[in-house]
N, C-alpha and C. Protein backbone atom coordinates (compact mmCIF):
# COMPACT_ATOMS: atom_id res chain seq x y z
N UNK A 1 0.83 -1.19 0.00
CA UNK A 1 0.00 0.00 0.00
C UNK A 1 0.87 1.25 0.00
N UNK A 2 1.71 1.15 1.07
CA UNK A 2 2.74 2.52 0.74
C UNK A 2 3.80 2.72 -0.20
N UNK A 3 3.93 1.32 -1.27
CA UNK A 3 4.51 1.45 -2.73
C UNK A 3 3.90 2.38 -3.69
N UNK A 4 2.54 2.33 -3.34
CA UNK A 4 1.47 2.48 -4.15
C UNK A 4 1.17 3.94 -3.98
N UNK A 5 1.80 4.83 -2.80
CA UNK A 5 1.11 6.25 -2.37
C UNK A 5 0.06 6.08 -1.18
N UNK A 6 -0.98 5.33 -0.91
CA UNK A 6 -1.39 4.95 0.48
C UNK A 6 -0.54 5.42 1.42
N UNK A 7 -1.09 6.22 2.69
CA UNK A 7 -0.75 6.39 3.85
C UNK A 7 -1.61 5.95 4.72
N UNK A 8 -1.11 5.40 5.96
CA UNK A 8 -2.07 4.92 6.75
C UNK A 8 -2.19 5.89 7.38
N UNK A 9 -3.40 5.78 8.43
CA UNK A 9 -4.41 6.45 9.07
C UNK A 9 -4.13 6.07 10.27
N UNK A 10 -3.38 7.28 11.23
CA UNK A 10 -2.45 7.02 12.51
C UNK A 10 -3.57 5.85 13.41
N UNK A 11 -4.90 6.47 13.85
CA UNK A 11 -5.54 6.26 14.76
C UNK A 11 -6.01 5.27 14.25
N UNK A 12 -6.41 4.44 13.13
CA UNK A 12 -6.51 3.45 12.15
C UNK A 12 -5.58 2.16 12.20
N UNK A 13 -3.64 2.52 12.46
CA UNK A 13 -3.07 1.90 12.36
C UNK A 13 -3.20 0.44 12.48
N UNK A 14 -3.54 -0.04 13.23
CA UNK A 14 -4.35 -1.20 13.66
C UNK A 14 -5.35 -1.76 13.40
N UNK A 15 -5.99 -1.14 12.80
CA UNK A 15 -7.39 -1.89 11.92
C UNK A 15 -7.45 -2.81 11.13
N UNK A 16 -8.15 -3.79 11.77
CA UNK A 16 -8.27 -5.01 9.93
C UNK A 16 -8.60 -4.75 8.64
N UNK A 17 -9.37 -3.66 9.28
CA UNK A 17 -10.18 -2.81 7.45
C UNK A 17 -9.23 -1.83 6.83
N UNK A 18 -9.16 -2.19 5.62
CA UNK A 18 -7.79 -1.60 4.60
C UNK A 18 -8.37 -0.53 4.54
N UNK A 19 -9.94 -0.61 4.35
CA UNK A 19 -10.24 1.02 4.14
C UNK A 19 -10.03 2.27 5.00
N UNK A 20 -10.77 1.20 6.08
CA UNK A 20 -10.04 2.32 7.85
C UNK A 20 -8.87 2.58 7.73
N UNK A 21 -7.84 1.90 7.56
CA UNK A 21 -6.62 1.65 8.24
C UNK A 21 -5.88 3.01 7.00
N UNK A 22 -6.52 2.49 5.82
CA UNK A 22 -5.43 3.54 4.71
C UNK A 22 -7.07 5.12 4.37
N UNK A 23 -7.56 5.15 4.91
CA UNK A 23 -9.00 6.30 5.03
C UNK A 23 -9.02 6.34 3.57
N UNK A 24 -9.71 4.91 2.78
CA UNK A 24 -10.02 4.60 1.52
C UNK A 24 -11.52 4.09 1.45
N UNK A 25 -12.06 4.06 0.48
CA UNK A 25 -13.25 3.25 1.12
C UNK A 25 -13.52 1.86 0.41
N UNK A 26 -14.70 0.95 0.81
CA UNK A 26 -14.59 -0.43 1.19
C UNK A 26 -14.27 -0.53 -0.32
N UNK A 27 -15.25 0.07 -1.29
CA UNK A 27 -14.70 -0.63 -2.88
C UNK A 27 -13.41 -0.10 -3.30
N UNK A 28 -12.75 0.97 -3.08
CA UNK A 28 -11.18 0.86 -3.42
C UNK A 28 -10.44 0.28 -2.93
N UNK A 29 -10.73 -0.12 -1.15
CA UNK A 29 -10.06 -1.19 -0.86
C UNK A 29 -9.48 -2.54 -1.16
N UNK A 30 -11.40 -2.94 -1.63
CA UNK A 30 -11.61 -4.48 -2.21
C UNK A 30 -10.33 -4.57 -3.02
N UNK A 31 -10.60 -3.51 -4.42
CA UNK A 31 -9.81 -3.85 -5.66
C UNK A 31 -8.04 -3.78 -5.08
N UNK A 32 -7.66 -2.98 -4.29
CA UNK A 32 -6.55 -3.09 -4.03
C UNK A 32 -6.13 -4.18 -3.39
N UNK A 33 -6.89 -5.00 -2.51
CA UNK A 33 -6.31 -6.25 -1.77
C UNK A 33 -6.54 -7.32 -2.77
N UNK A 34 -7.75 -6.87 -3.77
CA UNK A 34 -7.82 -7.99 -5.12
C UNK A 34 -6.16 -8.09 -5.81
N UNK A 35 -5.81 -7.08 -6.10
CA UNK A 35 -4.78 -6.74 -6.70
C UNK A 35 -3.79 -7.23 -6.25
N UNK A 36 -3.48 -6.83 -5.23
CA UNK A 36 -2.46 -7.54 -4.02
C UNK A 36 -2.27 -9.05 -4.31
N UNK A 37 -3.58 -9.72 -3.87
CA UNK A 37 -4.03 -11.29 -3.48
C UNK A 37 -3.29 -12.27 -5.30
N UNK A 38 -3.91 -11.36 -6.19
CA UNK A 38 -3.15 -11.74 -7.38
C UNK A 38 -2.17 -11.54 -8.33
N UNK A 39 -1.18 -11.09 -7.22
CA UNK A 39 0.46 -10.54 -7.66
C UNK A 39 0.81 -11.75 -7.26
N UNK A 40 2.06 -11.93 -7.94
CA UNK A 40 3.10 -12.51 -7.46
C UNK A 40 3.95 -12.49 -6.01
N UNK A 41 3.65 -10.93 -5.40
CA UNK A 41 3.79 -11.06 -4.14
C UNK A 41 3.35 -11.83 -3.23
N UNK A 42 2.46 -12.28 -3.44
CA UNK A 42 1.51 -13.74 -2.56
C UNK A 42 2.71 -14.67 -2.54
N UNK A 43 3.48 -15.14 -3.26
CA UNK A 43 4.55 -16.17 -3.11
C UNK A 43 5.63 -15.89 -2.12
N UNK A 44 5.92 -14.70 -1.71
CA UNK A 44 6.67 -14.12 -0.83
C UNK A 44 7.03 -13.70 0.69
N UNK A 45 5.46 -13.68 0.79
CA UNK A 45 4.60 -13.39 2.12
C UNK A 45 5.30 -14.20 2.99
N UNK A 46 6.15 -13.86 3.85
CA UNK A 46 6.65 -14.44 5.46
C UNK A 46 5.65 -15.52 6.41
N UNK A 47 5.89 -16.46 6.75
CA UNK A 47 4.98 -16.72 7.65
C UNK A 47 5.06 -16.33 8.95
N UNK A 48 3.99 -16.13 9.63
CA UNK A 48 4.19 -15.81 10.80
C UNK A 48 4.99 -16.42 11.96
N UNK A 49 5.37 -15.53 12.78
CA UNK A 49 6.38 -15.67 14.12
C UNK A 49 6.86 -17.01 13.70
N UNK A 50 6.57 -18.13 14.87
CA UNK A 50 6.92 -19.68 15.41
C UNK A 50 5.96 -20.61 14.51
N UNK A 51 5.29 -20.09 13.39
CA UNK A 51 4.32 -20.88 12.48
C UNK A 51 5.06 -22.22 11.97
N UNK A 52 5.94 -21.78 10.84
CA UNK A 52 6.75 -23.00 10.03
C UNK A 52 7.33 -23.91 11.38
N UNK A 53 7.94 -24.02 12.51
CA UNK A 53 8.84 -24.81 13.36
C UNK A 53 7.32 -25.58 14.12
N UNK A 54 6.24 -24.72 14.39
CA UNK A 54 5.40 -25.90 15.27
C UNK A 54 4.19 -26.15 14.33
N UNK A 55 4.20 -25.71 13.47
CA UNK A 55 3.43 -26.85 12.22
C UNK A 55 3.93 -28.20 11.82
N UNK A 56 5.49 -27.90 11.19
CA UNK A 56 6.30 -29.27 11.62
C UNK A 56 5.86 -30.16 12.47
N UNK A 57 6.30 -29.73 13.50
CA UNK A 57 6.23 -30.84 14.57
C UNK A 57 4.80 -31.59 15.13
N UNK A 58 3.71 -30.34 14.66
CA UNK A 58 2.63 -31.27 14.48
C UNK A 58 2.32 -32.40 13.50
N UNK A 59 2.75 -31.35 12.26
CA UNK A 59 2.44 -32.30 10.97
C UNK A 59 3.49 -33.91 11.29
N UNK A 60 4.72 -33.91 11.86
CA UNK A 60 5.45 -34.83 12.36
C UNK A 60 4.68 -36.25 13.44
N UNK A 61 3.50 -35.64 13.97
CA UNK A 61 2.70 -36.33 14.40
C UNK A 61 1.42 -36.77 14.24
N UNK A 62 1.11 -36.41 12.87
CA UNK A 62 0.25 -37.10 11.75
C UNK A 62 -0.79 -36.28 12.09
N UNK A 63 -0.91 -34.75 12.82
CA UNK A 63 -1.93 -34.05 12.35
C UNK A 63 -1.79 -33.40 11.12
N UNK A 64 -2.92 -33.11 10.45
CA UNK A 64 -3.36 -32.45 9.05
C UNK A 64 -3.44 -31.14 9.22
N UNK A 65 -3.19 -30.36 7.78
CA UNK A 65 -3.58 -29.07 8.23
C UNK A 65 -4.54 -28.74 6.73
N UNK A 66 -5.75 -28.15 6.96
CA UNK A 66 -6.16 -27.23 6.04
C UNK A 66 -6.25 -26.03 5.86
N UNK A 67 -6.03 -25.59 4.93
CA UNK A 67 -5.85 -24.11 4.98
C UNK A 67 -7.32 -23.43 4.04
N UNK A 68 -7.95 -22.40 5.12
CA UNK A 68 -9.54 -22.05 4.52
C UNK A 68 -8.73 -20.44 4.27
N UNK A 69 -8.70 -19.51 3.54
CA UNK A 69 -8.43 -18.36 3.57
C UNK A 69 -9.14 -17.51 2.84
N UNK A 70 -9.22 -16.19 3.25
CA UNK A 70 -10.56 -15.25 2.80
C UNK A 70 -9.48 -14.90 1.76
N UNK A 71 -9.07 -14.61 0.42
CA UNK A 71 -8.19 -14.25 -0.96
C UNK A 71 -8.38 -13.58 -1.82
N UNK A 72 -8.91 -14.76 -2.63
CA UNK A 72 -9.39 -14.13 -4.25
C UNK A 72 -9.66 -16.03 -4.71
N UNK A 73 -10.47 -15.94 -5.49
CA UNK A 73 -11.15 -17.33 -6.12
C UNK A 73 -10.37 -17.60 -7.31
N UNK A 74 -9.20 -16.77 -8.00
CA UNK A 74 -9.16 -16.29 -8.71
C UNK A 74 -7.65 -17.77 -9.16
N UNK A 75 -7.87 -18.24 -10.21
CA UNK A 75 -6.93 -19.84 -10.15
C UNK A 75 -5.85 -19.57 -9.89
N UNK A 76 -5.13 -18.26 -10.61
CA UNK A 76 -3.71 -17.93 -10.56
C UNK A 76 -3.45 -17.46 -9.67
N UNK A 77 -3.81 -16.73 -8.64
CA UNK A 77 -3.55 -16.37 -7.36
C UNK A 77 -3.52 -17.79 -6.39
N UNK A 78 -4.62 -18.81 -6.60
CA UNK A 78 -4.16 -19.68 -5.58
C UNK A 78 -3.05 -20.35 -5.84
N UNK A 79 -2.62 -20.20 -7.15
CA UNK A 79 -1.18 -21.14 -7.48
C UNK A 79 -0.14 -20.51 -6.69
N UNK A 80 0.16 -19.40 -7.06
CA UNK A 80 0.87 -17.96 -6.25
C UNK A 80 0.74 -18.68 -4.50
N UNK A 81 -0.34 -18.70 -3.93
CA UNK A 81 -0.46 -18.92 -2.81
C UNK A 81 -0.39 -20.80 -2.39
N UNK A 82 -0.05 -21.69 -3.60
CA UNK A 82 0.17 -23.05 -3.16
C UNK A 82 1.61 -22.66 -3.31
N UNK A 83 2.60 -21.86 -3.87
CA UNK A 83 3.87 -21.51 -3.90
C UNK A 83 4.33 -21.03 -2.48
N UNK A 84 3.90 -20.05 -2.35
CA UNK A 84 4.53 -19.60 -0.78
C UNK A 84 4.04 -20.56 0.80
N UNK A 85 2.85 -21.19 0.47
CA UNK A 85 3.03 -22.02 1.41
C UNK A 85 4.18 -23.73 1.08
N UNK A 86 3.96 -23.81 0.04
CA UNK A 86 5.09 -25.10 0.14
C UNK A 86 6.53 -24.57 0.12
N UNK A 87 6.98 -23.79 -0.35
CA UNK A 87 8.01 -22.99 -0.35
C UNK A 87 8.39 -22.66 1.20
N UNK A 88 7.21 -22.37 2.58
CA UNK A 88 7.48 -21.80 3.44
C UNK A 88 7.54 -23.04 4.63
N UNK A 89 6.49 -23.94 3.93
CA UNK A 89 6.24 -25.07 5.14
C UNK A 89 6.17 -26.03 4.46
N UNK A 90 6.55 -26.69 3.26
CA UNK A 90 6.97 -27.90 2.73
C UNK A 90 5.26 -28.64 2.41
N UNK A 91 5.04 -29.84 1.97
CA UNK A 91 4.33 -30.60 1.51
C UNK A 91 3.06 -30.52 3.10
N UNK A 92 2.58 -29.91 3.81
CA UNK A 92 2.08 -30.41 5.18
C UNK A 92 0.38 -30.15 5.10
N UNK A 93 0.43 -29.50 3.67
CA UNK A 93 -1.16 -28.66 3.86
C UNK A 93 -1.70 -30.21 2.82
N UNK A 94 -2.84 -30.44 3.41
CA UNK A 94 -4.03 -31.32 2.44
C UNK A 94 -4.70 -31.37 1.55
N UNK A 95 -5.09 -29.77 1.92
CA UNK A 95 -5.97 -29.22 1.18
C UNK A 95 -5.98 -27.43 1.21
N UNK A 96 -6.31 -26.88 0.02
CA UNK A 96 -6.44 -25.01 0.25
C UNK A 96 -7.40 -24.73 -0.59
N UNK A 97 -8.13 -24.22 0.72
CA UNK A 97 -9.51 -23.41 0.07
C UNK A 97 -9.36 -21.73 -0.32
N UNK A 98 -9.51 -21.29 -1.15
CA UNK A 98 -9.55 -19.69 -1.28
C UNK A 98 -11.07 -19.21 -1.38
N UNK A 99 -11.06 -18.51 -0.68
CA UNK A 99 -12.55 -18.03 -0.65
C UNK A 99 -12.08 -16.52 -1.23
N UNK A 100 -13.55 -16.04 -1.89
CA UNK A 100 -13.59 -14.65 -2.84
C UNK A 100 -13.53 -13.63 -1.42
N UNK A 101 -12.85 -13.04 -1.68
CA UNK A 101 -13.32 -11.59 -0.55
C UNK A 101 -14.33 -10.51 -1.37
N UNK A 102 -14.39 -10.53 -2.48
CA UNK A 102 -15.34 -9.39 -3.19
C UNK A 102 -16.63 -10.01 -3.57
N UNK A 103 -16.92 -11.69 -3.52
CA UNK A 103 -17.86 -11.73 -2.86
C UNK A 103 -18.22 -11.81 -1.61
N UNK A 104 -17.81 -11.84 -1.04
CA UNK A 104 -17.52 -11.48 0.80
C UNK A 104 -18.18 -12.78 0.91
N UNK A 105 -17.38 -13.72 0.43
CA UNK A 105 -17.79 -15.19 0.64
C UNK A 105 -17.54 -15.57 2.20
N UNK A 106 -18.34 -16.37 3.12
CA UNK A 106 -18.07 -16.60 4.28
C UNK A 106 -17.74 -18.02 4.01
N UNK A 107 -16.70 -17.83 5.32
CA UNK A 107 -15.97 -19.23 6.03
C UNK A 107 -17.24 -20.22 6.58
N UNK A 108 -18.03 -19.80 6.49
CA UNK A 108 -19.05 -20.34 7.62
C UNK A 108 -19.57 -21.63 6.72
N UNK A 109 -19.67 -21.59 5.53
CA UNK A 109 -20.41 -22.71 4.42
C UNK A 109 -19.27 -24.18 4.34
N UNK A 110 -18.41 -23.68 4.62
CA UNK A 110 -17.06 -24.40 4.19
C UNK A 110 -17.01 -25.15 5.08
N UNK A 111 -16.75 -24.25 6.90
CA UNK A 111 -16.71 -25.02 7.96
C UNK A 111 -17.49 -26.16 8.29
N UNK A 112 -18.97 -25.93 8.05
CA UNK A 112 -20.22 -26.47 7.93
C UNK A 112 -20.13 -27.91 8.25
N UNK A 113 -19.07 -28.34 7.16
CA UNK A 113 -18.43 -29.78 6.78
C UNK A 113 -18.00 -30.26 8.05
N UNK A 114 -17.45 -29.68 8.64
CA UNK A 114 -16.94 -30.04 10.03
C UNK A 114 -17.41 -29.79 11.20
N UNK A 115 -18.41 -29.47 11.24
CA UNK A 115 -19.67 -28.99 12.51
C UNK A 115 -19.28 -30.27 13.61
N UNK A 116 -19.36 -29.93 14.54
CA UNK A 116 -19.44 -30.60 15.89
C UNK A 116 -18.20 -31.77 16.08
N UNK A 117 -17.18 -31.70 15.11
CA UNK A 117 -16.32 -32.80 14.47
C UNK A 117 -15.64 -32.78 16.03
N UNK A 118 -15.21 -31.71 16.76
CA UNK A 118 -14.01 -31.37 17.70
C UNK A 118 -12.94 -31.31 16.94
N UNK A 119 -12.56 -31.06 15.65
CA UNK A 119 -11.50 -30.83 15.23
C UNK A 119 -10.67 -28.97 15.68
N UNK A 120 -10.09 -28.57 15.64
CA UNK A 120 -9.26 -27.40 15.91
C UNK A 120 -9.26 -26.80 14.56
N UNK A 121 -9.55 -25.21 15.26
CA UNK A 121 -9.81 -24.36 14.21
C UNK A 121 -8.99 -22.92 14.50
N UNK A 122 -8.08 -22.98 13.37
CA UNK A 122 -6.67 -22.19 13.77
C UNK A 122 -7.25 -20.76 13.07
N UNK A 123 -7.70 -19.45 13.59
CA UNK A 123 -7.79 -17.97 13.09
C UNK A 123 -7.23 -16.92 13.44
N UNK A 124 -7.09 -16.04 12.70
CA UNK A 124 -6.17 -14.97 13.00
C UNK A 124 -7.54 -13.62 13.20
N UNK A 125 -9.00 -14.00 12.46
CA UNK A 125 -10.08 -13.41 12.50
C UNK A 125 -10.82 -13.28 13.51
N UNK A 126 -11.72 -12.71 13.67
CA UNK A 126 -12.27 -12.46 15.28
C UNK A 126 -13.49 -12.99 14.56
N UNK A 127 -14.37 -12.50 13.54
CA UNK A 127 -15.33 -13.11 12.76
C UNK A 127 -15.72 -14.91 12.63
N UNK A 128 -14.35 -14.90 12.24
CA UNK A 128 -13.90 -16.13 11.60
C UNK A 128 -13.83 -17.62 12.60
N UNK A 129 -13.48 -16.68 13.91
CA UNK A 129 -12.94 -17.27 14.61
C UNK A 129 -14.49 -18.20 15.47
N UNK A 130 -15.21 -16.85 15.87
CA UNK A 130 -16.20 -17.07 16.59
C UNK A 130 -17.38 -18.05 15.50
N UNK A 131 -16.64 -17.73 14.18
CA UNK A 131 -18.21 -18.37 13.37
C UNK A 131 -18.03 -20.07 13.85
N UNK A 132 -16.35 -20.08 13.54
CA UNK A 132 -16.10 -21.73 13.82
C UNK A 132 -16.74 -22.11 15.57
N UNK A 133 -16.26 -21.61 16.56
CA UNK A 133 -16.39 -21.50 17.60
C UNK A 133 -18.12 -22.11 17.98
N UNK A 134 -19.09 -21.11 17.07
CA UNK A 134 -20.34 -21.38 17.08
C UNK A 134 -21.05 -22.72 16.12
N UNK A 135 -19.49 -23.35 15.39
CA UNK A 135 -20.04 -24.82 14.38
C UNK A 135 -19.68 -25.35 15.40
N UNK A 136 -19.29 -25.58 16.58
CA UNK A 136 -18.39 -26.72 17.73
C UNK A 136 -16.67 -26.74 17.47
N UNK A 137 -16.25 -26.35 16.55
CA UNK A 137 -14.97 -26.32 16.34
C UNK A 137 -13.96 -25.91 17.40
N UNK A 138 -13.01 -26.93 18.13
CA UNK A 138 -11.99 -26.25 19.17
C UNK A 138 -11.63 -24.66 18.60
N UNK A 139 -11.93 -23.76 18.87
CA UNK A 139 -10.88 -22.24 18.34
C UNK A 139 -9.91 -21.95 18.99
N UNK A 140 -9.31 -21.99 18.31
CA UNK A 140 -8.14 -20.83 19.05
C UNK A 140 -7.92 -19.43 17.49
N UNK A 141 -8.29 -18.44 18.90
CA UNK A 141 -7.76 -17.26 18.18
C UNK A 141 -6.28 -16.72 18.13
N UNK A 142 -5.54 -16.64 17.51
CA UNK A 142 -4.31 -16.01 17.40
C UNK A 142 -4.53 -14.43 17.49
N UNK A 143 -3.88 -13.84 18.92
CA UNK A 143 -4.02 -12.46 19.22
C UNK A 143 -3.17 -11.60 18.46
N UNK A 144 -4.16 -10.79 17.84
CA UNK A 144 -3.36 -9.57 17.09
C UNK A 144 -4.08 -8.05 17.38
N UNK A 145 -3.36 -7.36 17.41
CA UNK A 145 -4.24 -5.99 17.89
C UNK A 145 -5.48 -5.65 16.86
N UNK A 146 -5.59 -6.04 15.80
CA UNK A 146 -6.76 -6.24 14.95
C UNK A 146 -8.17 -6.90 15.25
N UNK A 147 -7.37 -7.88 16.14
CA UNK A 147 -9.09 -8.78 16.31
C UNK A 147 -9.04 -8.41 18.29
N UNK A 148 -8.85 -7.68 18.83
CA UNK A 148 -8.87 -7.61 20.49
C UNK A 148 -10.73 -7.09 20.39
N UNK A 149 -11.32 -6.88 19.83
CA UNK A 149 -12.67 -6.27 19.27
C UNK A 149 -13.65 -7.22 19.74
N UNK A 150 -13.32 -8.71 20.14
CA UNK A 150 -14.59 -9.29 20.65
C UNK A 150 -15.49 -8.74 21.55
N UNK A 151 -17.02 -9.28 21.66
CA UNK A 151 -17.81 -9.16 22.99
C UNK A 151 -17.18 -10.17 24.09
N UNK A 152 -17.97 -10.00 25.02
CA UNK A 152 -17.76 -11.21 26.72
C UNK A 152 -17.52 -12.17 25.98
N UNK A 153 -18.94 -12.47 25.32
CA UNK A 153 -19.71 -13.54 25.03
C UNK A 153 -18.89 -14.14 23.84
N UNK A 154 -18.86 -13.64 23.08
CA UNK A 154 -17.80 -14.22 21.86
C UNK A 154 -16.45 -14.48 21.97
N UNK A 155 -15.69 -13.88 23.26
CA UNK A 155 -13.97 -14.05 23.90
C UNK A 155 -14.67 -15.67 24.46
N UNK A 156 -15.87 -15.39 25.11
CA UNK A 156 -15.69 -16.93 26.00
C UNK A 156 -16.07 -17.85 25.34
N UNK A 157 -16.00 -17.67 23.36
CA UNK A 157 -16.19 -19.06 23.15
C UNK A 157 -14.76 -19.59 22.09
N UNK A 158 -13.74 -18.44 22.59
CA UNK A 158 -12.60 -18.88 21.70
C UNK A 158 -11.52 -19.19 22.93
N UNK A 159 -10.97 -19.90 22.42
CA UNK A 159 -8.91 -19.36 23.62
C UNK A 159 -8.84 -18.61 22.31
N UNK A 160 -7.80 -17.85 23.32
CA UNK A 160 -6.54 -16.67 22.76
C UNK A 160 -4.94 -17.42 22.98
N UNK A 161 -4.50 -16.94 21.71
CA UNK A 161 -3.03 -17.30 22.12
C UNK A 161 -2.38 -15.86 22.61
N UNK A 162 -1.36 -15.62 23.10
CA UNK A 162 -0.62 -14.86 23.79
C UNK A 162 0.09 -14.24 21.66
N UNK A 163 0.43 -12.55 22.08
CA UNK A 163 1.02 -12.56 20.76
C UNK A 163 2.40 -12.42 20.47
N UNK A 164 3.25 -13.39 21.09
CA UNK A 164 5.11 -13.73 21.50
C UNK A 164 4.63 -14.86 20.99
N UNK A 165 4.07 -15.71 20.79
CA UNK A 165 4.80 -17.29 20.38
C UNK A 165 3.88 -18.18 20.17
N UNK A 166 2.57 -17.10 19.02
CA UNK A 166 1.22 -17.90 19.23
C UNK A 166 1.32 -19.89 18.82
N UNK A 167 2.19 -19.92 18.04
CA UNK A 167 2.42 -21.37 17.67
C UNK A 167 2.55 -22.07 18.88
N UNK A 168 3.67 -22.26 19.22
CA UNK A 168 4.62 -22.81 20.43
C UNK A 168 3.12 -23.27 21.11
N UNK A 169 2.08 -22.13 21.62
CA UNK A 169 1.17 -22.27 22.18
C UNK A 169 -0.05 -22.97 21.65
N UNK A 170 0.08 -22.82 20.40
CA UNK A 170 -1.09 -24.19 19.86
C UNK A 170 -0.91 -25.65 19.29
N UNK A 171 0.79 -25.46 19.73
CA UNK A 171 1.36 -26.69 20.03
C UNK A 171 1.01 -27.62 20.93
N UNK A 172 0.95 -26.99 21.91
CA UNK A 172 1.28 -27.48 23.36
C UNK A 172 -0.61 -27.60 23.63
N UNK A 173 -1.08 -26.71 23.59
CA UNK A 173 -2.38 -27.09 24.04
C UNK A 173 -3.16 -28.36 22.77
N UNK A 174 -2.85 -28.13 21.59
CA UNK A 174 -3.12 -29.56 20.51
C UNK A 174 -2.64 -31.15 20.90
N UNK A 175 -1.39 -30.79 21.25
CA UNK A 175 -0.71 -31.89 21.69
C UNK A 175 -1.40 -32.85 22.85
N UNK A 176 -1.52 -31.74 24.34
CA UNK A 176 -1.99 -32.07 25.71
C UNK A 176 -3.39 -32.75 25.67
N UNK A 177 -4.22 -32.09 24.68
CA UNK A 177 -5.48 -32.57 24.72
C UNK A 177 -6.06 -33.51 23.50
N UNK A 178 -4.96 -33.85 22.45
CA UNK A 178 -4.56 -35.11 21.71
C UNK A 178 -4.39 -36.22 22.27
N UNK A 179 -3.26 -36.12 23.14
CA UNK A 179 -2.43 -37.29 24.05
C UNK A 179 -3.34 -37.35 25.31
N UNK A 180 -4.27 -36.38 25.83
CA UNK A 180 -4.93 -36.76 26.79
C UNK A 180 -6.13 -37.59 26.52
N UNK A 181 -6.75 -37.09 25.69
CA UNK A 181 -8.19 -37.82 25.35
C UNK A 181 -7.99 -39.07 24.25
N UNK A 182 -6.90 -39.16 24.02
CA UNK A 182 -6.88 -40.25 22.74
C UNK A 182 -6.51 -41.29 23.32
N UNK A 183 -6.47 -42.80 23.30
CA UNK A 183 -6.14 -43.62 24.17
C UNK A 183 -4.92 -43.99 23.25
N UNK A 184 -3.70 -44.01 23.67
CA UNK A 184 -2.29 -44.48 23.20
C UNK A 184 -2.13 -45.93 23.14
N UNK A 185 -1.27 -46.12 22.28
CA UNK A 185 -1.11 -48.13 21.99
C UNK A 185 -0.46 -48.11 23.29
């Protein structure tokens, strides 16, 4: 955005909404994160903090990972985005869903599939987080000053990870309550 001339919006800084955050509005936004989502920059994108080291070590213990992400539907962008994740974390993902953001496609149809499963549902969304939360899905929210925005009622149906070492931490709580409830040979 600030390649582009975008300045962010001090009191904004922190906002999930591109429009808030850069004082644009929602349809110039859209097209710019469209734009974004189907560059080649998508292959580049860092993963977060302790992500790549305790995905490993899960995936090392025969959990799966799917990846649901709000994007672009758009074919060549998800190629772009099967690049930077194998590139970043090797062969570990199963499956990748891209959902449209300009149709403001929800996570919620997708999850659906997995209603009441107890499977773990990894978000960085506060939306996203609580929709899984409300299919039965274990949540854990990954804390970012973007999503601190919950109600009571919607904090008490996610965990929070701490935002130093959110992995490490959905390590350890995946693991504990894997090895606890699963009966071992």
């Amino acid at each position: 955005m600030l390649e582009h001339g975008y300045s962010v919006v001090h009191e904004e800084r922190n906002n999930y909404n591109i429009g808030k955050r850069f004082g644009i509005s929602d349809s110039e936004a859209m097209v710019v994160a469209e734009t974004f989502n189907r560059s080649r920059h998508i292959e580049y994108l860092q993963p977060h903090k302790d992500a790549v080291e305790y995905t490993q070590k899960l995936h090392d213990l025969g959990f799966q990972f799917i990846v649901i992400t709000g994007f672009t539907d758009d074919p060549g962008a998800r190629r772009h985005r099967e690049i930077n994740l194998l590139n970043n974390f090797g062969p570990i993902f199963s499956e990748l869903h891209c959902m449209s953001l300009r149709n403001h496609e929800s996570k919620e149809l997708l999850l659906s599939e997995w209603r009441d499963s107890g499977l773990y549902w990894i978000e960085d969304h506060a939306k996203n987080a609580v929709t899984g939360a409300r299919l039965g899905l274990k949540t854990i929210l990954i804390d970012q000053l973007y999503n601190r925005t919950l109600s009571e009622e919607d904090e008490s149906l996610v965990k929070r990870t701490k935002l130093s070492n959110p992995w490490e931490q959905i390590y350890f709580r995946v693991t504990k309550d894997y090895f606890r409830t699963v009966e071992l040979p």
